[in-house]
Protein backbone atom coordinates (compact mmCIF):
# COMPACT_ATOMS: atom_id res chain seq x y z
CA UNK A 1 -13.19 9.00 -10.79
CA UNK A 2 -12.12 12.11 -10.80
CA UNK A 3 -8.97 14.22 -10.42
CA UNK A 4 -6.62 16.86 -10.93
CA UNK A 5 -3.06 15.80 -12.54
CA UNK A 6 0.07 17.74 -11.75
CA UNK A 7 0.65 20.08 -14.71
CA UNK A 8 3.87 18.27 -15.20
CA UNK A 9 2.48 14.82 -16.14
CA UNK A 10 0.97 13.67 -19.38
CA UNK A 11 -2.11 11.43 -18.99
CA UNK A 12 -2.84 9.25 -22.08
CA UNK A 13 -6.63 9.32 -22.96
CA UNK A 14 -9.25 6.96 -21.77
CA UNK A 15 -9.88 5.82 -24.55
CA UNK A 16 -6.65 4.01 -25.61
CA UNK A 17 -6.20 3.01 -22.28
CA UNK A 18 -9.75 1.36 -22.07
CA UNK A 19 -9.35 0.06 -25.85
CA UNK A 20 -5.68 -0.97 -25.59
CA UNK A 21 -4.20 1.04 -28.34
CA UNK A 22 -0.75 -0.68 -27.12
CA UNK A 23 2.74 0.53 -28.93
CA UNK A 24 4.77 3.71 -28.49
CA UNK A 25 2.60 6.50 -28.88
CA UNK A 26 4.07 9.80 -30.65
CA UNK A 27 4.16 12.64 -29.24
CA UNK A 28 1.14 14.68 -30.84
CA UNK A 29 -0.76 11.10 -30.21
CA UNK A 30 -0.45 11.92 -26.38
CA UNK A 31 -3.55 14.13 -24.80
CA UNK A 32 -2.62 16.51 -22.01
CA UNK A 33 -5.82 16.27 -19.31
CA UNK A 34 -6.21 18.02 -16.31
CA UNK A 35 -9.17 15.99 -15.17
CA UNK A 36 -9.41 11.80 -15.36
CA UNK A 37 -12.94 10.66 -17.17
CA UNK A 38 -15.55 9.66 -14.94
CA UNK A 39 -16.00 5.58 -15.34
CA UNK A 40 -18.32 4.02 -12.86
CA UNK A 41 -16.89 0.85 -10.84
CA UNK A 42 -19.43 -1.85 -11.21
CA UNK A 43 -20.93 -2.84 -7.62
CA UNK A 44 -20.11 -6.72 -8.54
CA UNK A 45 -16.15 -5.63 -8.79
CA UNK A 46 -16.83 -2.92 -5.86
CA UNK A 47 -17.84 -5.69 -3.76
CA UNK A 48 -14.87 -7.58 -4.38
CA UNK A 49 -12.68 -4.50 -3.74
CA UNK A 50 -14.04 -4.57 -0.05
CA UNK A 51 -13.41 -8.28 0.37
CA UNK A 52 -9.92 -8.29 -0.85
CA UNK A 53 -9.04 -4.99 1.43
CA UNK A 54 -11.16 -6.99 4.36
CA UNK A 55 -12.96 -4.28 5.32
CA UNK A 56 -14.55 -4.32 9.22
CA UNK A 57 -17.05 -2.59 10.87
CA UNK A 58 -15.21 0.87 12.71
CA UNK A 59 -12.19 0.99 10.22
CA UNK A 60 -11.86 4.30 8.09
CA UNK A 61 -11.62 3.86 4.28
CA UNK A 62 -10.69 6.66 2.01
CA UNK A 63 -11.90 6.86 -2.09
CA UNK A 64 -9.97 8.87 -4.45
CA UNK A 65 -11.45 9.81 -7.17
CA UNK A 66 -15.23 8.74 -5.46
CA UNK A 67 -17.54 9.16 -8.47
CA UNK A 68 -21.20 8.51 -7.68
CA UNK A 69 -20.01 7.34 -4.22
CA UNK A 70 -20.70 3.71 -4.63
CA UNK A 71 -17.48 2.25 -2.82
CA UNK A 72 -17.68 4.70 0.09
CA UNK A 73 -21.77 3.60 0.51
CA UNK A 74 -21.41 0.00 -0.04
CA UNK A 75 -18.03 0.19 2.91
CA UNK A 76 -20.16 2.41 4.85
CA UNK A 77 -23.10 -0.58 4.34
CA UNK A 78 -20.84 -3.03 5.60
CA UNK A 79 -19.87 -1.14 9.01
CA UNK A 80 -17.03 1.10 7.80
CA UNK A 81 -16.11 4.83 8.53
CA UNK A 82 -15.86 5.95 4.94
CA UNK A 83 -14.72 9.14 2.91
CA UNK A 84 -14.76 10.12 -0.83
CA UNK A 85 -12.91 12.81 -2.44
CA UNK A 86 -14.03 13.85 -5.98
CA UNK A 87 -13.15 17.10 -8.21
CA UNK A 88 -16.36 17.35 -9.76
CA UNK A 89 -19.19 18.94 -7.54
CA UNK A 90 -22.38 17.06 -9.55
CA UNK A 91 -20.41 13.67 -8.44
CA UNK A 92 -19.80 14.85 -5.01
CA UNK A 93 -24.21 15.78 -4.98
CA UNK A 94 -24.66 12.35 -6.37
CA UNK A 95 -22.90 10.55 -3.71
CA UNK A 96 -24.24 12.47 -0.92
CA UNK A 97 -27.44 11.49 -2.31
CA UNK A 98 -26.80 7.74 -2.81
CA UNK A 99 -25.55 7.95 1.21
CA UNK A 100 -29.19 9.10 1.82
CA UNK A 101 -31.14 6.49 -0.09
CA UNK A 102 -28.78 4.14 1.73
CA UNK A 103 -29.33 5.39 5.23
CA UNK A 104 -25.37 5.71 5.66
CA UNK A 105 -24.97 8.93 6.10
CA UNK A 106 -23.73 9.32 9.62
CA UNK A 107 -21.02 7.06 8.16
CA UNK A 108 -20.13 8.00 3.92
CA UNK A 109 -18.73 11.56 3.89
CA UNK A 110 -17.99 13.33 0.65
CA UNK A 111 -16.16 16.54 0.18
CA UNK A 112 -15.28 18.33 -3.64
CA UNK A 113 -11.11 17.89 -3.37
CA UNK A 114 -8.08 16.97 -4.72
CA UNK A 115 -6.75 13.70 -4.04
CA UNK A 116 -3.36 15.31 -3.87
CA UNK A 117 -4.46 17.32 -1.20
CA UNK A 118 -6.37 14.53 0.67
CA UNK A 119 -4.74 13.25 4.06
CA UNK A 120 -4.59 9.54 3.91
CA UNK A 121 -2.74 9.24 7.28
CA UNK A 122 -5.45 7.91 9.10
CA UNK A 123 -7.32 5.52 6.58
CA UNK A 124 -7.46 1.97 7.18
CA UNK A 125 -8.44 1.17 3.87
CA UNK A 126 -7.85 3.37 0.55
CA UNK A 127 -9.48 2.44 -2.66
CA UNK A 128 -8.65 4.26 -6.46
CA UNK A 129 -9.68 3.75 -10.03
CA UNK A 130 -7.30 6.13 -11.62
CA UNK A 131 -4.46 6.52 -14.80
CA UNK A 132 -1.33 5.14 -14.68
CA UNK A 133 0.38 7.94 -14.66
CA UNK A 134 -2.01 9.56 -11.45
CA UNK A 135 -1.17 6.28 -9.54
CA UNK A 136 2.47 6.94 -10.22
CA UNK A 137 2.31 10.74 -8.58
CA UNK A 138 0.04 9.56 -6.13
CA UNK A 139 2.38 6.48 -5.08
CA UNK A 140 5.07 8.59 -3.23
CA UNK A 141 1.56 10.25 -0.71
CA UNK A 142 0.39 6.44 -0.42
CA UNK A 143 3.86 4.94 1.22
CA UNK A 144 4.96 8.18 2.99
CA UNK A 145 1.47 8.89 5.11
CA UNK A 146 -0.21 5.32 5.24
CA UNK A 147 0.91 3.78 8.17
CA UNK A 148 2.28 -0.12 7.92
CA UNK A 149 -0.31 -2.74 7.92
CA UNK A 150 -2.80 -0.22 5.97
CA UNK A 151 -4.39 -1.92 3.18
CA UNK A 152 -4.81 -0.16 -0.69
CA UNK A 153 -6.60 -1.81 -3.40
CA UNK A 154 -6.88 -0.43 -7.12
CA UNK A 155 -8.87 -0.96 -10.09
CA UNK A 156 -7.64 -1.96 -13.82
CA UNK A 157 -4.20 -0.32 -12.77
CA UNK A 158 -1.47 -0.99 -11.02
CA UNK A 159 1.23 0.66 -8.75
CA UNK A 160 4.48 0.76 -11.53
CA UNK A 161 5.86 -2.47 -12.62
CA UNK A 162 8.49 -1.99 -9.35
CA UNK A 163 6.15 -1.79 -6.54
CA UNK A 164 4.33 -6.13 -6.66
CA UNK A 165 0.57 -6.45 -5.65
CA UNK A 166 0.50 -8.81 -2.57
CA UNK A 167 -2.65 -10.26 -4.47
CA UNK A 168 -4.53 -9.81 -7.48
CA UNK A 169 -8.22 -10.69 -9.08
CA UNK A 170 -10.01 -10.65 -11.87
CA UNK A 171 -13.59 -9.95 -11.91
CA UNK A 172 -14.87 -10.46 -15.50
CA UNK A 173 -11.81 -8.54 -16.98
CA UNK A 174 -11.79 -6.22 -14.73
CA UNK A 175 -7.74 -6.78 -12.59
CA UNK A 176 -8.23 -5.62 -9.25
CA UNK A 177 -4.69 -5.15 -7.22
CA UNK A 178 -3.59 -4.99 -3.58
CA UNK A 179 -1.01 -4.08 -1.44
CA UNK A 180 -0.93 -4.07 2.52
CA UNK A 181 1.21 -0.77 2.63
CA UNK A 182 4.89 -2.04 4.55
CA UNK A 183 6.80 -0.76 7.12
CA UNK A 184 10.17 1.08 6.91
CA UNK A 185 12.80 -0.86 7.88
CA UNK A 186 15.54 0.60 5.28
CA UNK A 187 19.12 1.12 7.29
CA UNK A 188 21.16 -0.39 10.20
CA UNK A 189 19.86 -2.14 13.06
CA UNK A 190 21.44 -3.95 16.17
CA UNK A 191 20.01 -7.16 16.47
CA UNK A 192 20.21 -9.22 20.14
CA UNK A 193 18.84 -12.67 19.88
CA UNK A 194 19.50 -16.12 21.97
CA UNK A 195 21.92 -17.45 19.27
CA UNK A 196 23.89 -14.03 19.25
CA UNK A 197 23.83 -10.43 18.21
CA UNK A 198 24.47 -9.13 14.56
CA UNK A 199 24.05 -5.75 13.06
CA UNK A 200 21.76 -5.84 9.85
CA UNK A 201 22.43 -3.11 7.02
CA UNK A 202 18.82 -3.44 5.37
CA UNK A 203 18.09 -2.23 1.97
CA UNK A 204 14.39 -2.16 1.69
CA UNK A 205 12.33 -2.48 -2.05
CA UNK A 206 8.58 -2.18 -0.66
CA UNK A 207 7.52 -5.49 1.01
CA UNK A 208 11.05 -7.15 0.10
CA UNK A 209 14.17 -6.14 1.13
CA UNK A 210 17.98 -7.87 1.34
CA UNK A 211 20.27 -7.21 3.87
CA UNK A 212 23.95 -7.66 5.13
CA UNK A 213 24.38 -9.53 8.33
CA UNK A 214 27.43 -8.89 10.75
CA UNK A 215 27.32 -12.19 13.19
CA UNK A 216 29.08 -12.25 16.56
CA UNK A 217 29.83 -15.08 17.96
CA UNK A 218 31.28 -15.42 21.15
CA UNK A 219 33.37 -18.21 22.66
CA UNK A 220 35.93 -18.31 25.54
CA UNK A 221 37.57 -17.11 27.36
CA UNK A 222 35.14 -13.69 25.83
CA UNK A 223 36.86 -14.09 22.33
CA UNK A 224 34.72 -12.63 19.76
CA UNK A 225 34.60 -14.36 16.41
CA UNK A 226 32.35 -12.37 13.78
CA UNK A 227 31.64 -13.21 10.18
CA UNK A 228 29.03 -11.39 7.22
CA UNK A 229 26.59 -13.25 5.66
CA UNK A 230 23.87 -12.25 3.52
CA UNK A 231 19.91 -13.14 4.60
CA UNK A 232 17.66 -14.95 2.43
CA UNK A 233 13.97 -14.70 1.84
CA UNK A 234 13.28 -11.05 3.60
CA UNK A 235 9.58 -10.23 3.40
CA UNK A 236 7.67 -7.75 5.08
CA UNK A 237 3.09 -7.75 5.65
CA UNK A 238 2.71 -4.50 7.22
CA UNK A 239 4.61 -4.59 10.40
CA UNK A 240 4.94 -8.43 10.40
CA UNK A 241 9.38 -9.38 9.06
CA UNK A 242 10.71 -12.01 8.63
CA UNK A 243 14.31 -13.21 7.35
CA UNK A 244 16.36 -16.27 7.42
CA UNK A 245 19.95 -16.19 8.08
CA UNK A 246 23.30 -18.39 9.13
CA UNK A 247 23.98 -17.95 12.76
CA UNK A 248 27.22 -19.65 12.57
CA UNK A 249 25.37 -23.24 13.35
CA UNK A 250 23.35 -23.67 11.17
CA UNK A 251 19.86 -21.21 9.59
CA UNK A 252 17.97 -19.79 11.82
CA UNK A 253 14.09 -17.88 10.58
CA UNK A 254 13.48 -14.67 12.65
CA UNK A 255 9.98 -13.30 12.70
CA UNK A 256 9.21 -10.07 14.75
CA UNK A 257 7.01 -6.93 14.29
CA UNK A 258 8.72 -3.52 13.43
CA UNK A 259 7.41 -0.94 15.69
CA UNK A 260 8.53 2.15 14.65
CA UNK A 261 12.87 2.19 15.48
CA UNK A 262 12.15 -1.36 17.42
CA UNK A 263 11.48 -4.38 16.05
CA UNK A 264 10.25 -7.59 18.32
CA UNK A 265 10.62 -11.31 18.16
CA UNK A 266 7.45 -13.16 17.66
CA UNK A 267 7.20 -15.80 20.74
CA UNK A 268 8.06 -17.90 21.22
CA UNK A 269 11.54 -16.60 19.35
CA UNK A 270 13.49 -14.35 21.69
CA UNK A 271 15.16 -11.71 19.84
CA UNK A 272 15.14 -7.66 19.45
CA UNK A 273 16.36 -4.95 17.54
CA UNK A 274 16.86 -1.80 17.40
CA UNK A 275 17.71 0.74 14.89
CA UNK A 276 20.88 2.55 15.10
CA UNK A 277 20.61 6.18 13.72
């Protein structure tokens, strides 16, 4: 892996990081890097990257930071469109290379780049081994250009302790993490549903989110009688929500897919929504 770090972040070496020199570090203990050490993925824990992103034949993964090449080949192996992005020009010649001894060519691309400068918007599938600290810059590219239902799998390091893995491994030491990148549902939306309409005020944290519901219910002759209650158990998988709430008689569990400014009810539940700008 290999990569360029905005001049205003400060990248601990390796070499605590690797040997878990743990504690507060002072200040002339921290090492200002440009460039992240190359460390070569084993193929047993590459492997297991693939499975736990699910990989399939025709989808488009993207490596930062690609090293020899080894997850782009093995993805490109296994069916995949894949793309690696490295800083360092020998890497990028090695991976071309391994593509060639691995007759994947037509399908494992490499290109000398920064990962900052990469466009992620159309990968299925991105895969990193990079610093804490990189992850952290890269996070805001990773939610903002991914689409929903996009999947993102890192090695040894995680997202920040506020962004949860969906699922995690452990492949002889080596913590693998994954996230299916969610949809953005922050805001207020006007909900229609057999039971009666409410207006939801969401606010969103990644794959969770809590949210304010304003119930009408109506009764005659056309009065309206409305109350706010607050759902429970709000997850999002991509595009996939779900949410339970009191109707008024009694909990009801909603499960729809966002699309975009819509969101619709799973069958056979019959509801809508649609977000009010």
């Amino acid at each position: 892996m290999s990569v360029v770090v905005p001049a205003s972040r400060i990248v601990l070496s390796a070499a605590a990081l690797v040997l878990g020199l743990g504690g507060a570090l002072a200040e002339d203990d921290i090492l200002y890097e440009r460039e992240t050490p190359y460390v070569p993925t084993p193929q047993d824990v590459v492997e297991r990257m693939l499975d736990m992103a699910n990989v399939k034949p025709g989808e488009y993964l993207i490596d930062l930071g690609s090293g020899d090449g080894r997850i782009v080949v093995t993805a490109a192996q296994r069916g995949a469109r894949a793309y690696g992005v490295d800083l360092n020009p020998q890497r990028v010649k090695e991976a071309v290379a391994n593509a060639a001894k691995a007759g994947v060519s037509a399908r494992a691309t490499f290109e000398v780049k920064d990962l900052f400068d990469t466009d992620i918007s159309k990968a299925d599938v991105v895969t990193t081994y990079l610093l804490p600290l990189v992850n952290l810059d890269l996070r805001p590219r990773l939610l903002d250009q991914m689409r929903p239902g996009a999947r993102l799998i890192t090695h040894a390091f995680h997202m920040g302790d506020d962004w949860w893995p969906d699922a995690t491994d452990n492949v002889r030491g080596r913590i693998l993490f994954a996230w299916t990148i969610p949809a953005k549902v922050a805001g207020r939306w006007q909900v229609k549903s057999e039971d009666g309409n409410f207006v939801l005020d969401i606010d969103q944290a990644f794959q969770t989110f809590k949210a304010a519901a304003h119930v009408e219910r109506f009764t005659l002759p056309k009065v309206v009688e409305a109350h706010t209650t607050q759902i429970r158990d709000g997850r999002l998988n991509g595009t996939e929500i779900s949410f339970a709430i009191d109707m008024g008689v009694g909990p009801r569990v909603f499960h729809g897919r966002v699309d975009g400014d819509t969101i619709v009810g799973v069958a056979p539940q019959g509801w809508t929504a649609a977000r009010i700008k």
